[in-house]
Every structure is written in structure tokens, then in C-alpha cells.
N, C-alpha and C. Protein backbone atom coordinates (compact mmCIF):
# COMPACT_ATOMS: atom_id res chain seq x y z
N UNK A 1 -9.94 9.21 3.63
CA UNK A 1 -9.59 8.21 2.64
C UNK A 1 -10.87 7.62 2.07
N UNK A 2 -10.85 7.27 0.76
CA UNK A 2 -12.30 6.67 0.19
C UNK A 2 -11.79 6.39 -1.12
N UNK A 3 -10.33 5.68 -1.21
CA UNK A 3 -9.98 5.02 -2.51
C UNK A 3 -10.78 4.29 -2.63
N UNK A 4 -11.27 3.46 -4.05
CA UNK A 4 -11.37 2.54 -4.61
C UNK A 4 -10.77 1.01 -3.69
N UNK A 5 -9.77 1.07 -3.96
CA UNK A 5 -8.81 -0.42 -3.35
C UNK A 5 -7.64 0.51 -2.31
N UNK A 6 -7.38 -0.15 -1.51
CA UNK A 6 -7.07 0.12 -0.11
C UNK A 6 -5.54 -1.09 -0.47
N UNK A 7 -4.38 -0.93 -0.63
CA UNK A 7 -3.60 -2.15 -0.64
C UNK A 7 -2.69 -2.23 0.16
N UNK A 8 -2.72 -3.37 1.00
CA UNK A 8 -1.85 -3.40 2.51
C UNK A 8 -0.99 -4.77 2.39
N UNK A 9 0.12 -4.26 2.61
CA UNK A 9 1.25 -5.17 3.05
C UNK A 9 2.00 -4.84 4.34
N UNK A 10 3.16 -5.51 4.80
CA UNK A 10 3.70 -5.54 5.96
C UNK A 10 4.20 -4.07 6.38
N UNK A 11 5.10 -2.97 5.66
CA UNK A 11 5.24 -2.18 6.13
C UNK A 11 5.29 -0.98 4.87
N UNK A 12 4.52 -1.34 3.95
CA UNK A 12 4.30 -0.35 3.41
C UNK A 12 5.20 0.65 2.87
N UNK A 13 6.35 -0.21 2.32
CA UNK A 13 7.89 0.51 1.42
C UNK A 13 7.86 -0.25 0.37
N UNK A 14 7.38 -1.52 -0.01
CA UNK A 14 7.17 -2.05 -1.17
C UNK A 14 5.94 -2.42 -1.91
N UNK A 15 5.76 -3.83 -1.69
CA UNK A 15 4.44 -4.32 -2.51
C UNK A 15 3.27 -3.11 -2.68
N UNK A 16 2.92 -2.71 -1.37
CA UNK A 16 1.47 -2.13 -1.56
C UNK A 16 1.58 -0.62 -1.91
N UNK A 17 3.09 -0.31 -2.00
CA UNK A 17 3.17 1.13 -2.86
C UNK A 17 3.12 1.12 -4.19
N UNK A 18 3.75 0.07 -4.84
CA UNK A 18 3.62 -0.62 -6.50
C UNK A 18 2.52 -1.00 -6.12
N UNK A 19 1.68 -1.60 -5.82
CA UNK A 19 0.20 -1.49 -6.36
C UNK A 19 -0.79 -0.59 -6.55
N UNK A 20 -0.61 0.05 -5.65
CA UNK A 20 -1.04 1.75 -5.34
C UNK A 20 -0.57 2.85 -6.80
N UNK A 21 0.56 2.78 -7.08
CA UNK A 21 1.17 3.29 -7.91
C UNK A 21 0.53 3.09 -9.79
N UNK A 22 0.67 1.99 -9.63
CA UNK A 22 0.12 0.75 -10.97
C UNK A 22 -1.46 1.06 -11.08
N UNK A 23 -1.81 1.08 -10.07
CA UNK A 23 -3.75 1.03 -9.67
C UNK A 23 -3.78 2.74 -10.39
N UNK A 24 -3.08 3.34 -9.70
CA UNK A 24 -3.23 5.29 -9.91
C UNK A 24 -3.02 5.48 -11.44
N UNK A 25 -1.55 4.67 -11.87
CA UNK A 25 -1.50 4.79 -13.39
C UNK A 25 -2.69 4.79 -14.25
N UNK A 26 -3.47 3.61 -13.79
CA UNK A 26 -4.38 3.00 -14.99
C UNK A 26 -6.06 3.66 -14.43
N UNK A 27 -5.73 4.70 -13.88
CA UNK A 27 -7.06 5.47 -13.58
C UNK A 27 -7.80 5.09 -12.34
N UNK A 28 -7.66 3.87 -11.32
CA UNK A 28 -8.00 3.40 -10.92
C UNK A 28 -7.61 4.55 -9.10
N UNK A 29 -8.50 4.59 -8.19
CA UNK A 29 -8.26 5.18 -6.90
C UNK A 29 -7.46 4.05 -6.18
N UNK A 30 -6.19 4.78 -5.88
CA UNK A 30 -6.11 3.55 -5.17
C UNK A 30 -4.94 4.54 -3.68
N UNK A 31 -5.01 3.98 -2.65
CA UNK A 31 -4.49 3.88 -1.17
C UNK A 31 -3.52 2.90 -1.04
N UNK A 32 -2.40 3.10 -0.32
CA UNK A 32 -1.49 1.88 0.27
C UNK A 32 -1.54 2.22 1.43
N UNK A 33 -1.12 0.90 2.71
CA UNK A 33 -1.09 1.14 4.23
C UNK A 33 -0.07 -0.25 4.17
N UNK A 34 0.39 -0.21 5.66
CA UNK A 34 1.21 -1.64 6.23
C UNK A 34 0.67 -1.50 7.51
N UNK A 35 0.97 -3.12 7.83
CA UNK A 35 -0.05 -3.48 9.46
C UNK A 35 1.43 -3.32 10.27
N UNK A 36 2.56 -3.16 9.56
CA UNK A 36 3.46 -2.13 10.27
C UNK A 36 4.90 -1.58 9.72
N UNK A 37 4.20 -0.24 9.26
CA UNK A 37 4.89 0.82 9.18
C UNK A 37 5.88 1.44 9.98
N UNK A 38 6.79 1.55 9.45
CA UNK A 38 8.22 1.91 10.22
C UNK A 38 8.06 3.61 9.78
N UNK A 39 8.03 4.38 11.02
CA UNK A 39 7.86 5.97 10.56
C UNK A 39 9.33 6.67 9.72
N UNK A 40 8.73 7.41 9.09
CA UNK A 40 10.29 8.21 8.95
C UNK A 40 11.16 7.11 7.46
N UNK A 41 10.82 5.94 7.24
CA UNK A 41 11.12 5.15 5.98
C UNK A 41 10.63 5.80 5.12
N UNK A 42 10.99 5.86 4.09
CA UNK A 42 10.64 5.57 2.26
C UNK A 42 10.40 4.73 1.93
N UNK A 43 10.04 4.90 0.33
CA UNK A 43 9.59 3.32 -0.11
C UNK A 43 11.07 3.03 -0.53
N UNK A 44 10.93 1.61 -1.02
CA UNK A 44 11.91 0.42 -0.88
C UNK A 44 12.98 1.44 -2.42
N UNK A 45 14.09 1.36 -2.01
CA UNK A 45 15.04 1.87 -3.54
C UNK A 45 15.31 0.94 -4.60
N UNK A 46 14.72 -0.23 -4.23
CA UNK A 46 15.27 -1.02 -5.60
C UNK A 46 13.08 -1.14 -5.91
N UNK A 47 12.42 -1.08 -5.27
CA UNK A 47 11.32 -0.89 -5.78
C UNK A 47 10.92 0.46 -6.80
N UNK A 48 11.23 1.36 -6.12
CA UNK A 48 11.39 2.39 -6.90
C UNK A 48 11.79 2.60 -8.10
N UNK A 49 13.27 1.89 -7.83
CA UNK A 49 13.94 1.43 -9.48
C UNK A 49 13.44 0.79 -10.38
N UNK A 50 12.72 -0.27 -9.81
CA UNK A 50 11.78 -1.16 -10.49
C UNK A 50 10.81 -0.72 -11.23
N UNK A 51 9.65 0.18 -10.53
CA UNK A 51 8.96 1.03 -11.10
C UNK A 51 8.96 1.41 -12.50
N UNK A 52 10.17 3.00 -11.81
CA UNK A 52 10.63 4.32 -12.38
C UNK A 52 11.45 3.10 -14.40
N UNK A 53 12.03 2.00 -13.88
CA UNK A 53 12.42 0.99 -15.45
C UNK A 53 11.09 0.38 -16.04
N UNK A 54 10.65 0.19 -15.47
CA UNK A 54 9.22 -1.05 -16.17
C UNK A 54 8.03 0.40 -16.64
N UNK A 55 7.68 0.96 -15.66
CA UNK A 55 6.73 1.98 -16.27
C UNK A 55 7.11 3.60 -16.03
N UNK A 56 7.81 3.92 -16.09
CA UNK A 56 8.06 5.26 -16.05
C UNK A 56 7.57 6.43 -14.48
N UNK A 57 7.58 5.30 -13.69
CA UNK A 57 6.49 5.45 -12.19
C UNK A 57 7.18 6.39 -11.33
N UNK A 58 6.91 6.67 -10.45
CA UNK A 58 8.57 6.95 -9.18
C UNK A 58 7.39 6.95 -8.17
N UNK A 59 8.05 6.46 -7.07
CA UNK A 59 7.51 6.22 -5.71
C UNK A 59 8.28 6.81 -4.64
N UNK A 60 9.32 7.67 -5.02
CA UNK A 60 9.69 8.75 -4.13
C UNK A 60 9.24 10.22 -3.08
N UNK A 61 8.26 10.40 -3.48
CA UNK A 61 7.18 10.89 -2.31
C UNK A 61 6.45 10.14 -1.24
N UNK A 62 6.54 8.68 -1.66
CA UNK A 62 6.10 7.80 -1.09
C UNK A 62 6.02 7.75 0.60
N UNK A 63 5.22 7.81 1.46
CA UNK A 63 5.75 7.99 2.93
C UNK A 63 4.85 6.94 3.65
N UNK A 64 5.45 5.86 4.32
CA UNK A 64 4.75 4.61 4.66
C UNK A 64 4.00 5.13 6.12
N UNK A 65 2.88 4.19 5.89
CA UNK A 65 1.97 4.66 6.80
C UNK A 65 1.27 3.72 7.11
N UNK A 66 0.97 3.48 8.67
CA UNK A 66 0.09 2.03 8.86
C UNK A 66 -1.61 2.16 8.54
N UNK A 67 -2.04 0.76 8.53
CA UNK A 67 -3.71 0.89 8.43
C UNK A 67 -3.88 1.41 9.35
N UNK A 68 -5.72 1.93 9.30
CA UNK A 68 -6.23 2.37 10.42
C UNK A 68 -7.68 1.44 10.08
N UNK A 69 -8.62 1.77 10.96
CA UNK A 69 -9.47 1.15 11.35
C UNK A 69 -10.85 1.90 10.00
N UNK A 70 -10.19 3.44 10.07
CA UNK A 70 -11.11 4.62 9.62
C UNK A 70 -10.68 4.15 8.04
N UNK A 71 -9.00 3.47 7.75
CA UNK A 71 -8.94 3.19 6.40
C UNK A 71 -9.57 2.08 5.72
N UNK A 72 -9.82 0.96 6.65
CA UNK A 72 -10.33 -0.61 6.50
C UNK A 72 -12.29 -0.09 5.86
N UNK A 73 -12.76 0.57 7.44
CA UNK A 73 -14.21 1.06 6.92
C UNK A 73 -14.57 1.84 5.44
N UNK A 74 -13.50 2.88 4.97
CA UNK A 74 -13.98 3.51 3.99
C UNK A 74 -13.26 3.06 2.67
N UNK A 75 -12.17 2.26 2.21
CA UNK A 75 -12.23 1.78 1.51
C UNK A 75 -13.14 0.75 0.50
N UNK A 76 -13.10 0.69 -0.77
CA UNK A 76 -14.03 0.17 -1.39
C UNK A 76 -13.89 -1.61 -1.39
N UNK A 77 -12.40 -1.51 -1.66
CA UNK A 77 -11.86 -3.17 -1.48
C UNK A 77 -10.66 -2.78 -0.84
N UNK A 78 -10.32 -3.82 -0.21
CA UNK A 78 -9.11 -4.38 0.37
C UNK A 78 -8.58 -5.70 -0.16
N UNK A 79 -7.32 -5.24 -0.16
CA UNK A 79 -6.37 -6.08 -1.06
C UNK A 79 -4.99 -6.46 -0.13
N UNK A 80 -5.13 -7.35 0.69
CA UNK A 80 -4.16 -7.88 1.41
C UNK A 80 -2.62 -8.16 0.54
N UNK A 81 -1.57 -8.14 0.95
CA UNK A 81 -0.40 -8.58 -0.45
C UNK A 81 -0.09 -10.07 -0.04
N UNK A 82 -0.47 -10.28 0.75
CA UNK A 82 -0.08 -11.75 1.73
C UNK A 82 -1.13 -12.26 2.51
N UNK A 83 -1.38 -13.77 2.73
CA UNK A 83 -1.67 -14.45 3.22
C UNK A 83 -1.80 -14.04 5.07
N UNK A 84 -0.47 -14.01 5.18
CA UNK A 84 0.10 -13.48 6.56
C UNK A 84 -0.80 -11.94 6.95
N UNK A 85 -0.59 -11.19 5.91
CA UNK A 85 -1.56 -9.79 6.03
C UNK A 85 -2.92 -9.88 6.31
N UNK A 86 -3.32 -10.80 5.47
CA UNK A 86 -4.96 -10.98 5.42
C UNK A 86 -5.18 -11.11 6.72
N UNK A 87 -4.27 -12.49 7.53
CA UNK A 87 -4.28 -12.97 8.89
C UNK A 87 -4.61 -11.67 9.94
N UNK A 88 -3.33 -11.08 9.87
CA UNK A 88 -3.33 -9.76 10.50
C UNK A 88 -4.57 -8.85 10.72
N UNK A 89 -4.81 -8.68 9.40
CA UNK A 89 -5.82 -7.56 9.72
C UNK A 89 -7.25 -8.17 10.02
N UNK A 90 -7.63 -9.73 9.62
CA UNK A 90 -8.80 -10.00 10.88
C UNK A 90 -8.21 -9.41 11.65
N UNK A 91 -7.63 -10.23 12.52
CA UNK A 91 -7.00 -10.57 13.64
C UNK A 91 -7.43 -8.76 14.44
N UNK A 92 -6.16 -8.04 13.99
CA UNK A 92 -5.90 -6.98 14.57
C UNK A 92 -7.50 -6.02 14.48
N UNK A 93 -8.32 -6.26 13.35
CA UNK A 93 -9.01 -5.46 13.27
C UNK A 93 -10.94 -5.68 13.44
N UNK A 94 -10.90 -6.62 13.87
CA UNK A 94 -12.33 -7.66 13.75
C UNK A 94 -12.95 -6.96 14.76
């Protein structure tokens, strides 16, 4: 991994796949992760919908996946979606 922006939310089926998504549109590298990922989920179906209406997007390949330590180091920025996240990943990763 060596996106640009790295964007992490809780489990990685919503917020930080639309950002990821939005970031990729506009040329930009971008990664999503959650500080916890539920295996075997998709991204969110009304996110998707959301998307696929507002910009023509789809996030149906989408496959949630937690941070790693190897993703935090080689990313360019990190982009927490929450307050609570930011918390987390000191926390979990300092």
C-alpha cells in the first residue's frame, strides 16, 4: 500500500469507502481501512446507492478490511472519519 490518503473509519462498509471512492474519482490515490472490519461484509447498500445516484460511482467490489500497522507507516496522510477513530488508532497503534 502507498496511497496518497489512507481513509479509516469504524468498519470500513461506509464512510471511508466513499472517500476512497470520491478521492480515486478525482485522480487522487486513495486506500480505505476500519479499526474494525467485519470479514466477509460489503460495503454499506444504501451507501452504494448513494454513490452509484450522486456520482455515477459503485462500491460493489468493495471488500472491508482492517488497518494495519504496514498501512498507517506507508500511507501519505491519514484521514480518520471520526473523532472516536482518530482516538483509536493512537491508542491501538502508538
Amino acid at each position: 500500500m502507498s496511497a496518497q490518503y489512507l481513509f479509516v473509519c469504524t468498519g470500513n462498509t461506509c464512510r471511508s469507502p466513499l472517500a476512497e471512492a470520491l478521492a480515486e474519482a478525482r485522480g487522487v490515490s486513495a486506500e480505505s481501512a476500519g479499526v474494525a472490519a467485519g470479514p466477509g461484509d460489503g460495503a454499506a447498500p444504501n451507501a452504494d446507492r448513494a454513490l452509484r445516484e450522486a456520482r455515477g460511482l459503485s462500491l460493489r467490489g468493495h471488500t472491508p478490511r482492517d488497518v494495519s500497522a504496514v498501512d498507517l507507516t506507508a500511507a501519505g496522510r491519514i484521514v480518520a472519519m471520526s473523532p472516536a477513530v482518530g482516538r483509536r488508532l493512537r491508542d491501538d497503534h502508538d
